[in-house]
N, C-alpha and C. Protein backbone atom coordinates (compact mmCIF):
# COMPACT_ATOMS: atom_id res chain seq x y z
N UNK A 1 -32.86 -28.53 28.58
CA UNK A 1 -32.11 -27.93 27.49
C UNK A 1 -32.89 -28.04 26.19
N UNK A 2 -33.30 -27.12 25.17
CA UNK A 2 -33.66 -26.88 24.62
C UNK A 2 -32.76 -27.44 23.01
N UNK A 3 -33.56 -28.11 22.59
CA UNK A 3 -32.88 -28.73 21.33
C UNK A 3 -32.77 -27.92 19.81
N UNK A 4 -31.47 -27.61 19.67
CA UNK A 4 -31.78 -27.24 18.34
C UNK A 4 -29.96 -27.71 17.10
N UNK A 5 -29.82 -26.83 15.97
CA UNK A 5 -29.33 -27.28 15.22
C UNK A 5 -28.24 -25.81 14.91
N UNK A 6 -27.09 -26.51 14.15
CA UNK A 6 -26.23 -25.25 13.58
C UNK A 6 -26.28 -25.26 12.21
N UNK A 7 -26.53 -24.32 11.20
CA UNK A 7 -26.42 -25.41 9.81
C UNK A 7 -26.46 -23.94 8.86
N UNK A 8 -25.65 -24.22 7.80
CA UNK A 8 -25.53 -23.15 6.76
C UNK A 8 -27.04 -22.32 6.23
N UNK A 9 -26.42 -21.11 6.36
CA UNK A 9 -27.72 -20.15 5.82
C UNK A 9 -28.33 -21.15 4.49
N UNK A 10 -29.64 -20.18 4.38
CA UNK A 10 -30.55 -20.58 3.11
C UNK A 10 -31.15 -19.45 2.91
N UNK A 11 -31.31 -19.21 1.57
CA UNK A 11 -31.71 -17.92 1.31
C UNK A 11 -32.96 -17.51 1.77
N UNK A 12 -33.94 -18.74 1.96
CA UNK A 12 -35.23 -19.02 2.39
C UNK A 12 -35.05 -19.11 4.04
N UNK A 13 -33.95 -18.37 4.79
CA UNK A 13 -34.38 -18.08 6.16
C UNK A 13 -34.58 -17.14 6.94
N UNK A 14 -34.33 -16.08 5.43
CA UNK A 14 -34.75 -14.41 5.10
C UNK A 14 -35.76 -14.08 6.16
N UNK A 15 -36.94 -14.65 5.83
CA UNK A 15 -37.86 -14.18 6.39
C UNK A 15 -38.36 -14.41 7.72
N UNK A 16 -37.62 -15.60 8.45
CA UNK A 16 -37.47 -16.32 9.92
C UNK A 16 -36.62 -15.10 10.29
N UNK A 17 -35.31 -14.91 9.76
CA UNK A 17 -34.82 -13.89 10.75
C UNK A 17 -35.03 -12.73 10.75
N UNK A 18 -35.77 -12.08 9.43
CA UNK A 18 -35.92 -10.57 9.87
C UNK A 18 -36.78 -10.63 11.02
N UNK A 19 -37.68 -11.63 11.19
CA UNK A 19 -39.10 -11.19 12.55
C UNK A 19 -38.19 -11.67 13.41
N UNK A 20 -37.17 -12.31 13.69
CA UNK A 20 -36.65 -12.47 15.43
C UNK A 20 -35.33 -11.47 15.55
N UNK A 21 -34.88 -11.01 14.01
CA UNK A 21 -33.89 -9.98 14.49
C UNK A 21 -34.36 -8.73 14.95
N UNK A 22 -35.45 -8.18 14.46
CA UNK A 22 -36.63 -7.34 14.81
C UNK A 22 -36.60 -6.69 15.82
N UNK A 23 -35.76 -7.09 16.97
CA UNK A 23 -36.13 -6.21 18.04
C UNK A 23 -34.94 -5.43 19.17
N UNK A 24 -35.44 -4.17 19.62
CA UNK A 24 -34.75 -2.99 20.21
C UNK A 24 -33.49 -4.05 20.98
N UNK A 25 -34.09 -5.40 22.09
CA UNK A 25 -33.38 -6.01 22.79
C UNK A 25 -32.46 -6.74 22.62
N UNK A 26 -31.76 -7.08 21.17
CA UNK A 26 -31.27 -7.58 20.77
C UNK A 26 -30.03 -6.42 20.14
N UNK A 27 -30.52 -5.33 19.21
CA UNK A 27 -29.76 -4.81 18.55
C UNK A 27 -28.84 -4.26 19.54
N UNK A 28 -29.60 -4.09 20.91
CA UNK A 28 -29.24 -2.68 22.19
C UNK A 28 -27.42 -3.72 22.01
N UNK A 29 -27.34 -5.03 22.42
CA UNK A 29 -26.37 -5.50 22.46
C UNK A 29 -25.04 -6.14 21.31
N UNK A 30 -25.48 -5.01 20.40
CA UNK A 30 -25.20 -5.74 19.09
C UNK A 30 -24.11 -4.43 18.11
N UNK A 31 -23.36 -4.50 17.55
CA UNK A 31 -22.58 -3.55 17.01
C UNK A 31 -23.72 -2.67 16.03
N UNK A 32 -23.39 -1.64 15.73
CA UNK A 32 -24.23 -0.46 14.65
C UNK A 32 -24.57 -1.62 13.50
N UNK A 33 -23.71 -2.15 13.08
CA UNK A 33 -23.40 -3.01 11.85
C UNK A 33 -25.24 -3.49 11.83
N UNK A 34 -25.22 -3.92 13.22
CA UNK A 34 -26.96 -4.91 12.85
C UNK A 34 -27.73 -4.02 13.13
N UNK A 35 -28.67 -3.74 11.77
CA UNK A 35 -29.86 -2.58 11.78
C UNK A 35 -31.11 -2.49 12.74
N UNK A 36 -31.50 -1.62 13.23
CA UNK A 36 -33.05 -1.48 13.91
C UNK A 36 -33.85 -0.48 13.45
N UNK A 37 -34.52 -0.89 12.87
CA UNK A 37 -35.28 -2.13 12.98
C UNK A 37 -34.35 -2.63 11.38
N UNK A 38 -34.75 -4.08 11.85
CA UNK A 38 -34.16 -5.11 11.07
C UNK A 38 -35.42 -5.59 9.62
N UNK A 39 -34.82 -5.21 8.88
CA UNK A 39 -36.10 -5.63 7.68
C UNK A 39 -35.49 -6.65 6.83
N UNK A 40 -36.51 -7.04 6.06
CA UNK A 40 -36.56 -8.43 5.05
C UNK A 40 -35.38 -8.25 4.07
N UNK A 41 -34.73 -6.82 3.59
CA UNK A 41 -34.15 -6.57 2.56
C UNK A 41 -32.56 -6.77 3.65
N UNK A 42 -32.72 -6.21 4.62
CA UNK A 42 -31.09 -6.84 5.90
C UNK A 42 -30.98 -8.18 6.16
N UNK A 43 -32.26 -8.82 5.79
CA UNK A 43 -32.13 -10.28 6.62
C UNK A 43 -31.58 -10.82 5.17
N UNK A 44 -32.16 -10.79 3.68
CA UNK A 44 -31.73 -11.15 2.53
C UNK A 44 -30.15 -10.80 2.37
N UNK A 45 -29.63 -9.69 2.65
CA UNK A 45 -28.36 -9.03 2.44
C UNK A 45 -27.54 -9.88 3.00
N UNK A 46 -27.54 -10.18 4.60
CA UNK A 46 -26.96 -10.85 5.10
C UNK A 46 -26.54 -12.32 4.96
N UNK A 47 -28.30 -13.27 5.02
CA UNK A 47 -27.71 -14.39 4.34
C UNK A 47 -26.87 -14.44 2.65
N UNK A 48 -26.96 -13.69 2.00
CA UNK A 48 -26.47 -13.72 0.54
C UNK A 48 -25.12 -12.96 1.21
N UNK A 49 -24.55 -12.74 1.71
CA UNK A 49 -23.25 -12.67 2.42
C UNK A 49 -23.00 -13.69 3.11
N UNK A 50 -23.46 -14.41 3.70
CA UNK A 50 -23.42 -15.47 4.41
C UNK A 50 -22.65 -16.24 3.45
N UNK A 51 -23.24 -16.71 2.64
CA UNK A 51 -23.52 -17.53 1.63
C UNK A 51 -22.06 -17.61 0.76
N UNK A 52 -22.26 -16.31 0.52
CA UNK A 52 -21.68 -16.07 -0.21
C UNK A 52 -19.47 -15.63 0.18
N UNK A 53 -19.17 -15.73 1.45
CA UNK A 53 -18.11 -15.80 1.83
C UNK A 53 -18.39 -16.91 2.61
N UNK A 54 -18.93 -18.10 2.72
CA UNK A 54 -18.64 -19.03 3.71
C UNK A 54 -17.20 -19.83 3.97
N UNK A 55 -16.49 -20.30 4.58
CA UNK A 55 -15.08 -20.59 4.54
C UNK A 55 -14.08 -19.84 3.78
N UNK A 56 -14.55 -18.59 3.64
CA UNK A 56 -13.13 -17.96 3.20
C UNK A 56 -12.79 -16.99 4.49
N UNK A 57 -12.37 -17.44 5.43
CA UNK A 57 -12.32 -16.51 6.71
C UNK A 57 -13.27 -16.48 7.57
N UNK A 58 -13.91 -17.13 7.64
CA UNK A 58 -15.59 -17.14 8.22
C UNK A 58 -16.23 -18.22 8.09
N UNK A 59 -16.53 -18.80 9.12
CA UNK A 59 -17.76 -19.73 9.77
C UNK A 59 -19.03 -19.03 10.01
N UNK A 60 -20.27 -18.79 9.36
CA UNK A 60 -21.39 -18.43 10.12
C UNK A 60 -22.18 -19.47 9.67
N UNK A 61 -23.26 -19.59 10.59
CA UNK A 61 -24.59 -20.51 10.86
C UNK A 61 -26.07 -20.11 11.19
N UNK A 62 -26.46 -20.82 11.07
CA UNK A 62 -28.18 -20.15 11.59
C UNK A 62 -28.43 -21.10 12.69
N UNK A 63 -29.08 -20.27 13.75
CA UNK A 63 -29.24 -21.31 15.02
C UNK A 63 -30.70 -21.58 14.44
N UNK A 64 -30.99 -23.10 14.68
CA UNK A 64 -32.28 -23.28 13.83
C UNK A 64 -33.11 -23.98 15.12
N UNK A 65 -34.48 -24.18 15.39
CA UNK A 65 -35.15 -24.58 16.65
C UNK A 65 -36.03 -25.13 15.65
N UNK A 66 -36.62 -26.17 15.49
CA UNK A 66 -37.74 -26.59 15.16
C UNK A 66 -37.88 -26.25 13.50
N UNK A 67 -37.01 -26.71 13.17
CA UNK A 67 -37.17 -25.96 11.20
C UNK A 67 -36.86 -24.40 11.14
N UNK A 68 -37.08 -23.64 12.16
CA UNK A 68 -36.60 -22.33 11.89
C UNK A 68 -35.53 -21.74 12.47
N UNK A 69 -34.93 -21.02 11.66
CA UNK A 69 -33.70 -19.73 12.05
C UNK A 69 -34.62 -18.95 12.93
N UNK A 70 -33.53 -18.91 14.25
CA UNK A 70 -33.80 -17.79 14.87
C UNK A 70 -33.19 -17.68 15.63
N UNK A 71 -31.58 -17.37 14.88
CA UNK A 71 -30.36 -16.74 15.64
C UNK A 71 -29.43 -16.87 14.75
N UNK A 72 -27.81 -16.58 14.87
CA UNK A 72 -27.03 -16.36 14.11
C UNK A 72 -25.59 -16.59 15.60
N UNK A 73 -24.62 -17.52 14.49
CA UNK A 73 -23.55 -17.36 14.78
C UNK A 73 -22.32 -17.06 13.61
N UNK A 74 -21.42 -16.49 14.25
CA UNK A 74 -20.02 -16.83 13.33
C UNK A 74 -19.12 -16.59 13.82
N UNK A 75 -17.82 -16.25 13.09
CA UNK A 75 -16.58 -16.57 13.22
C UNK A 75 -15.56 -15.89 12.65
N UNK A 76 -14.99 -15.03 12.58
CA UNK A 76 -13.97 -14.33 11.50
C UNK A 76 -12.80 -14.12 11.81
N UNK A 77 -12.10 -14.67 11.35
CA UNK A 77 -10.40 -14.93 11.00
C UNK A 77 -10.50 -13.57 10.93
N UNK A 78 -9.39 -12.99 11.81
CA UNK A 78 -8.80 -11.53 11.55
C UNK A 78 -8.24 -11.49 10.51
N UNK A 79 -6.85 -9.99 10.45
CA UNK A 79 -6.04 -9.92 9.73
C UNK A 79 -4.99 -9.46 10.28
N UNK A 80 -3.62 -9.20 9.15
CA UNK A 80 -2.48 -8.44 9.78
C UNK A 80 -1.69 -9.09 10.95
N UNK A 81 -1.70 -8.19 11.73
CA UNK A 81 -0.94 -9.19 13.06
C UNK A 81 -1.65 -9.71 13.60
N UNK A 82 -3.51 -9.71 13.60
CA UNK A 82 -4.17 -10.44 14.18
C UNK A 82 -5.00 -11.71 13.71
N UNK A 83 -3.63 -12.54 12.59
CA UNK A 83 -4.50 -13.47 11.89
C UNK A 83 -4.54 -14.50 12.45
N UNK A 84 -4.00 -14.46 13.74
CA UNK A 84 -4.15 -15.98 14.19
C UNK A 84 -5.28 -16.08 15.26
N UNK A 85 -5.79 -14.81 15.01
CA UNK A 85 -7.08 -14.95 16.55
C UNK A 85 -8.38 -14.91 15.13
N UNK A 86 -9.70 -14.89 15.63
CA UNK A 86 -10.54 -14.94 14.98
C UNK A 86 -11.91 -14.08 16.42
N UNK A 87 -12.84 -13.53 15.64
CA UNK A 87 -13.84 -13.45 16.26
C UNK A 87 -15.06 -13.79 16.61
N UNK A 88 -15.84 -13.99 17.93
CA UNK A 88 -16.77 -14.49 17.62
C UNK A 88 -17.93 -13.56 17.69
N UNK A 89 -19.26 -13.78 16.97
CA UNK A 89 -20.01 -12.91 16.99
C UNK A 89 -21.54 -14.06 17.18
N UNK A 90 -22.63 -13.48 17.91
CA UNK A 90 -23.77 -13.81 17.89
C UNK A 90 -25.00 -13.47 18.57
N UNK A 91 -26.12 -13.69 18.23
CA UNK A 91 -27.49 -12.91 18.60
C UNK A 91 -28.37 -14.54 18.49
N UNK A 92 -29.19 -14.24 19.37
CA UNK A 92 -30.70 -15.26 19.60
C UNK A 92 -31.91 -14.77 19.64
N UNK A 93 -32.94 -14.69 18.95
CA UNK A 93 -34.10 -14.52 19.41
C UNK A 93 -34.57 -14.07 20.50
N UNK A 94 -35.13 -13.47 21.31
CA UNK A 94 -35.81 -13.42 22.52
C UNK A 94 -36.14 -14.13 23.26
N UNK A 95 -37.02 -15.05 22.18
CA UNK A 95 -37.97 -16.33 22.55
C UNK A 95 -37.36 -16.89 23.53
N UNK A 96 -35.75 -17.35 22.70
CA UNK A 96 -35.26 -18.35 23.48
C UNK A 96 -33.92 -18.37 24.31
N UNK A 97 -33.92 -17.20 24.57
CA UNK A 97 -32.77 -16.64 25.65
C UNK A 97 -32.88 -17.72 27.27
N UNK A 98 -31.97 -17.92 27.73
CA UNK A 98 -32.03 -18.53 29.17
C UNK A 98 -31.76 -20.16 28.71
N UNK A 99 -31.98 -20.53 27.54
CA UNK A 99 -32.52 -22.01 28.08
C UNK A 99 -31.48 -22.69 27.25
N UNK A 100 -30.34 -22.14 27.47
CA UNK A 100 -28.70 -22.76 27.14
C UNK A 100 -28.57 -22.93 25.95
N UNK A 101 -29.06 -22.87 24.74
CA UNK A 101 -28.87 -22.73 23.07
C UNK A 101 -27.39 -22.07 22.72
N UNK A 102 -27.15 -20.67 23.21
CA UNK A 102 -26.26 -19.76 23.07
C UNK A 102 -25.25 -20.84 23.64
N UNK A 103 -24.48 -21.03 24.91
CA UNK A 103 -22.91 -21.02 25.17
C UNK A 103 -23.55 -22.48 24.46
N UNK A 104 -24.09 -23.50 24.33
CA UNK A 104 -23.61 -25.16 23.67
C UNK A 104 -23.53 -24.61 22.05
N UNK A 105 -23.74 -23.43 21.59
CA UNK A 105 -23.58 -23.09 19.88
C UNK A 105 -22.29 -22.24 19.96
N UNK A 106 -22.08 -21.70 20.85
CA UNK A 106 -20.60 -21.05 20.82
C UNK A 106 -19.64 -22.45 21.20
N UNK A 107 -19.88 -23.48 21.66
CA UNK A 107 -18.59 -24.42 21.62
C UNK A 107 -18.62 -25.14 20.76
N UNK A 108 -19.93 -25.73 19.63
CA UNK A 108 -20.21 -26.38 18.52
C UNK A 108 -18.91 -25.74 17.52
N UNK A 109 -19.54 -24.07 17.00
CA UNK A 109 -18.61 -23.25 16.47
C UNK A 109 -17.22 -23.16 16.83
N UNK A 110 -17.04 -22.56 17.96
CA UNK A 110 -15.95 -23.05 18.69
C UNK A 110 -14.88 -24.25 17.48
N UNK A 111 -15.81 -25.31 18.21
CA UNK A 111 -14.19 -26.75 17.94
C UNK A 111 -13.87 -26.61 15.94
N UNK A 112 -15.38 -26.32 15.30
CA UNK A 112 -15.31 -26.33 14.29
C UNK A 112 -14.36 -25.57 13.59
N UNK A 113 -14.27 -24.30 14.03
CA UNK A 113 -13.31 -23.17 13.73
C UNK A 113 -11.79 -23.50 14.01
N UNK A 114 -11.85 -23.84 15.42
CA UNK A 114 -10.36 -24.63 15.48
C UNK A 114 -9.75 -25.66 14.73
N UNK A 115 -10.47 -26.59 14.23
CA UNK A 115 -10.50 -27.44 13.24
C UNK A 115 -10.32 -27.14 11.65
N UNK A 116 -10.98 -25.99 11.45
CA UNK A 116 -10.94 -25.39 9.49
C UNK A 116 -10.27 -24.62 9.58
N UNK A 117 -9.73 -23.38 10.70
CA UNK A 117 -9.46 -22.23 10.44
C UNK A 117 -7.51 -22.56 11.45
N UNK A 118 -6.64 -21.86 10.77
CA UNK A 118 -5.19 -22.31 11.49
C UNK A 118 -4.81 -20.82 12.68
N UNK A 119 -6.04 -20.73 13.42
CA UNK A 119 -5.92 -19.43 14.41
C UNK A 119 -5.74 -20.38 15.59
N UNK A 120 -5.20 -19.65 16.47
CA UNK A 120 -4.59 -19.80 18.07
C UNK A 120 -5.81 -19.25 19.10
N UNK A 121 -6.45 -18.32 18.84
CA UNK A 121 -7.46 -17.70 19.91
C UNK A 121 -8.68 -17.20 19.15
N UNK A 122 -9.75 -17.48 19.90
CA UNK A 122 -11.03 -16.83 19.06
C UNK A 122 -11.42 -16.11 20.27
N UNK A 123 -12.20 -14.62 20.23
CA UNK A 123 -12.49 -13.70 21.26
C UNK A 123 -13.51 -13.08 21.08
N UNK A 124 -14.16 -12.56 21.80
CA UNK A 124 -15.32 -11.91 22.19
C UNK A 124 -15.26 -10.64 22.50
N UNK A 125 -16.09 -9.69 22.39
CA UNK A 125 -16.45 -8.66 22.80
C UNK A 125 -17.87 -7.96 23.09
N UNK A 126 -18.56 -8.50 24.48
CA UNK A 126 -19.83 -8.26 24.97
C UNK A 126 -19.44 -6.98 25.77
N UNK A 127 -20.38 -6.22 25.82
CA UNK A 127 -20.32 -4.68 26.14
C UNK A 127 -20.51 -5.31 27.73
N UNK A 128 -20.60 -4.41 28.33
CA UNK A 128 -20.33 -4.69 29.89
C UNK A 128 -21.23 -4.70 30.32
N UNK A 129 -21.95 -4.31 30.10
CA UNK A 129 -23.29 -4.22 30.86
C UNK A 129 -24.26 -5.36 30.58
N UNK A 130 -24.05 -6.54 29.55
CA UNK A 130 -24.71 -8.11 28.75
C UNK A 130 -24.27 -9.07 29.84
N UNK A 131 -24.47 -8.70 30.90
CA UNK A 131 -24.84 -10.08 32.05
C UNK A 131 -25.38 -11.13 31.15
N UNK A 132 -25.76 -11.48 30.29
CA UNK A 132 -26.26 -12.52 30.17
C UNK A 132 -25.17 -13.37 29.31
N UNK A 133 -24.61 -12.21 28.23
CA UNK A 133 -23.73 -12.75 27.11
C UNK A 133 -22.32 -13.46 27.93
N UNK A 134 -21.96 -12.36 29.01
CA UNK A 134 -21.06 -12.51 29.63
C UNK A 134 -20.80 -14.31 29.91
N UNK A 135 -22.22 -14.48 30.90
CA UNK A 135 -22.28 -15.84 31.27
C UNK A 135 -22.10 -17.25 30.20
N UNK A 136 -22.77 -16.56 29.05
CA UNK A 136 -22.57 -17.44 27.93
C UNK A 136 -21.73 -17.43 27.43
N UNK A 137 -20.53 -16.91 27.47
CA UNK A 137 -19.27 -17.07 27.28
C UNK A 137 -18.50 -17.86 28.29
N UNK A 138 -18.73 -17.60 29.50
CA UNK A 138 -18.27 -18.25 30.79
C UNK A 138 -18.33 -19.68 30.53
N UNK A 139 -19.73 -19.60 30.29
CA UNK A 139 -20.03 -21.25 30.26
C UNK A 139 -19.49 -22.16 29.18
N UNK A 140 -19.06 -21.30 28.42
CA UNK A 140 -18.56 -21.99 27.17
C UNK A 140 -16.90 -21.99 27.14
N UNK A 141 -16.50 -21.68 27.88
CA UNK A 141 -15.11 -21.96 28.70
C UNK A 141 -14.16 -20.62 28.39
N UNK A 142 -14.93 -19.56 27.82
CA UNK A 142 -14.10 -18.45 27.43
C UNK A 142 -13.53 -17.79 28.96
N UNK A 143 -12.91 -17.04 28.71
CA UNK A 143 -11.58 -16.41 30.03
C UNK A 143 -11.81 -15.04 29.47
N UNK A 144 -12.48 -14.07 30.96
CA UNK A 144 -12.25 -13.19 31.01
C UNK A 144 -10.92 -12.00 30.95
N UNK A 145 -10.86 -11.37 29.88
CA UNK A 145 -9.28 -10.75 29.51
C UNK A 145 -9.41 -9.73 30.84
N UNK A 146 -10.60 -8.67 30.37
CA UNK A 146 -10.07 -7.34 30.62
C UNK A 146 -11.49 -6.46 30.01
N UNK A 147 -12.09 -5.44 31.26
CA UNK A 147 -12.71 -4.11 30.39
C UNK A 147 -12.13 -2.61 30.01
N UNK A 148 -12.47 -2.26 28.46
CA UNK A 148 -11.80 -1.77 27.83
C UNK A 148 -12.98 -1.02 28.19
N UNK A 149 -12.54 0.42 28.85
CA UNK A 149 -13.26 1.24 29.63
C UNK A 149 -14.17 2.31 28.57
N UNK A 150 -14.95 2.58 28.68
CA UNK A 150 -15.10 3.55 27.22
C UNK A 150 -14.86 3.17 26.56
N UNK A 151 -15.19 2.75 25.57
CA UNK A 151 -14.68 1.82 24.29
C UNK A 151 -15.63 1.94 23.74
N UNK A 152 -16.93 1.89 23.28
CA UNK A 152 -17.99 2.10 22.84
C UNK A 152 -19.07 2.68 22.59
N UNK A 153 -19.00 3.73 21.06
CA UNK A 153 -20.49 4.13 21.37
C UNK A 153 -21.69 3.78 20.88
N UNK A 154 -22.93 3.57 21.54
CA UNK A 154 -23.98 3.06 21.33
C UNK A 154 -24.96 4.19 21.61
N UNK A 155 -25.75 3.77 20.71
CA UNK A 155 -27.16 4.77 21.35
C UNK A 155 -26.86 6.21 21.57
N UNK A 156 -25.74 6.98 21.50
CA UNK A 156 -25.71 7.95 21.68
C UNK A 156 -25.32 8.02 23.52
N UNK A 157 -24.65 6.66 23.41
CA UNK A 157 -23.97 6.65 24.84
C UNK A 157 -22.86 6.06 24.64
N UNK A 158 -21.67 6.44 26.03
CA UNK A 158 -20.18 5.49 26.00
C UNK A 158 -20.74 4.51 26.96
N UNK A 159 -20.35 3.56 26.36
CA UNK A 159 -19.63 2.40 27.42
C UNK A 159 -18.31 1.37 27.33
N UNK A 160 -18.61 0.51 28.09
CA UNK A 160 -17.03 -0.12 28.32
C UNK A 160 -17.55 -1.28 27.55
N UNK A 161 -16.58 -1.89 26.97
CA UNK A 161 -17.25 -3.56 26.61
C UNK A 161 -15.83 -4.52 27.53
N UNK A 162 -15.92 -5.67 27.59
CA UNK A 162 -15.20 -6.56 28.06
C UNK A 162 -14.49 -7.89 26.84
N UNK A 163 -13.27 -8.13 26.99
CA UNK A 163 -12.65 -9.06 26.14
C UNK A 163 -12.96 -10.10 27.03
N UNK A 164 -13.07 -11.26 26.38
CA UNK A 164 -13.15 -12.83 26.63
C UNK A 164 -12.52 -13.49 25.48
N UNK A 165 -11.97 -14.46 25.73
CA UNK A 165 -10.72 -15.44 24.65
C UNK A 165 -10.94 -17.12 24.72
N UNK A 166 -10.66 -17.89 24.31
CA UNK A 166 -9.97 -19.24 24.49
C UNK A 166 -8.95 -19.28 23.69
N UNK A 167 -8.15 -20.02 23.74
CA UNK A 167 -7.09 -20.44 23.35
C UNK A 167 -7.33 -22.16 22.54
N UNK A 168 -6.98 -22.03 21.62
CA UNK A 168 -6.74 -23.68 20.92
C UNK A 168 -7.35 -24.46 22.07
N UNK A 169 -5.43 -24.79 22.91
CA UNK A 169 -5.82 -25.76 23.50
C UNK A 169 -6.23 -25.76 24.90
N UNK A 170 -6.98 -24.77 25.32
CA UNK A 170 -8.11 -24.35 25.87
C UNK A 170 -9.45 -25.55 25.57
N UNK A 171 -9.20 -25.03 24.38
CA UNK A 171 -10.87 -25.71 23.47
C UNK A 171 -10.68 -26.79 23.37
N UNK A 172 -9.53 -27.41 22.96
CA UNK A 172 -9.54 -28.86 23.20
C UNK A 172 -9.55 -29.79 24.08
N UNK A 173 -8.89 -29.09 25.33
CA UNK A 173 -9.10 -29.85 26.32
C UNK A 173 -10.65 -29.89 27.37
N UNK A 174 -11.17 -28.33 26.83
CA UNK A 174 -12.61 -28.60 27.52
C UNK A 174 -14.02 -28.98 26.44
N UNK A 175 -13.55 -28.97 25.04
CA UNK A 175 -14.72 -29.49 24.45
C UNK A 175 -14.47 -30.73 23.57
N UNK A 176 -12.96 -31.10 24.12
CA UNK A 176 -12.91 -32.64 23.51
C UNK A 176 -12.26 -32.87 22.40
């Protein structure tokens, strides 16, 4: 298992993540929202959003490996009738895909969120075809809902994405 850290943006990690957000394989699984190509002026935008709404509805972090960012998590408290769920959102590097970083930073986030934020369910939405994301949700004790068939367009294609959830005390009883 590959060691690394969760820890509040810095404006100075601008330039770590534009080169690992950088690429086709990452965005392919990623809402319109995250640009491709990803440049220095998106990676600045973002952390100074980061930054700049931290705990007002939102948990995000920089997955850090060795002194550097090179990944992103967070967290967002819905609204309306859906203020008691929250979402989760996140991307890794390339580099370091496979070697378990992702689902042990989704349960870090996870307990933390349950802890600051007064929501009942935090949920996911990996497109259907992210075998990998899928698993990293699995592993991190999320529960497959349901695929929402067509639901998505990407690339100038439909696809389906899939819901995944935990519940509170879900999370408490499997991350302690």
């Amino acid at each position: 298992m590959r060691e690394f850290e969760l820890r509040k943006w810095k404006p100075e990690d601008a330039e770590a993540v534009a080169k690992a957000a950088d690429n086709p394989a990452i965005a392919k699984n990623l809402r319109n929202t995250f640009p491709h190509p990803y440049s220095l002026a998106d990676a600045r935008w973002y952390m100074e959003d980061c930054i700049a709404k931290e705990g007002r509805g939102q948990i995000t972090r920089a997955i850090v490996v060795d002194g550097v960012a090179v990944g992103s998590i967070g967290i967002f408290v819905k609204d309306d009738v859906y203020e008691k769920s929250a979402e989760l959102g996140y991307w890794l590097s390339e580099a370091y895909w496979g070697q378990g970083i992702m689902s042990r930073a989704v349960r870090m986030l996870c307990r933390e969120a349950f802890s600051v934020f007064d929501i009942v369910r935090i949920y996911a939405e990996p497109f259907d075809y992210n075998a990998a994301s899928r698993g990293v949700l699995e592993k991190a004790g999320f529960t497959y809902e349901g695929t929402m068939r067509n639901g998505v367009y990407k690339n100038g294609s439909i696809y389906s994405y899939c819901m995944y959830s935990i519940l509170r005390e879900e999370a408490e009883r499997i991350y302690g």
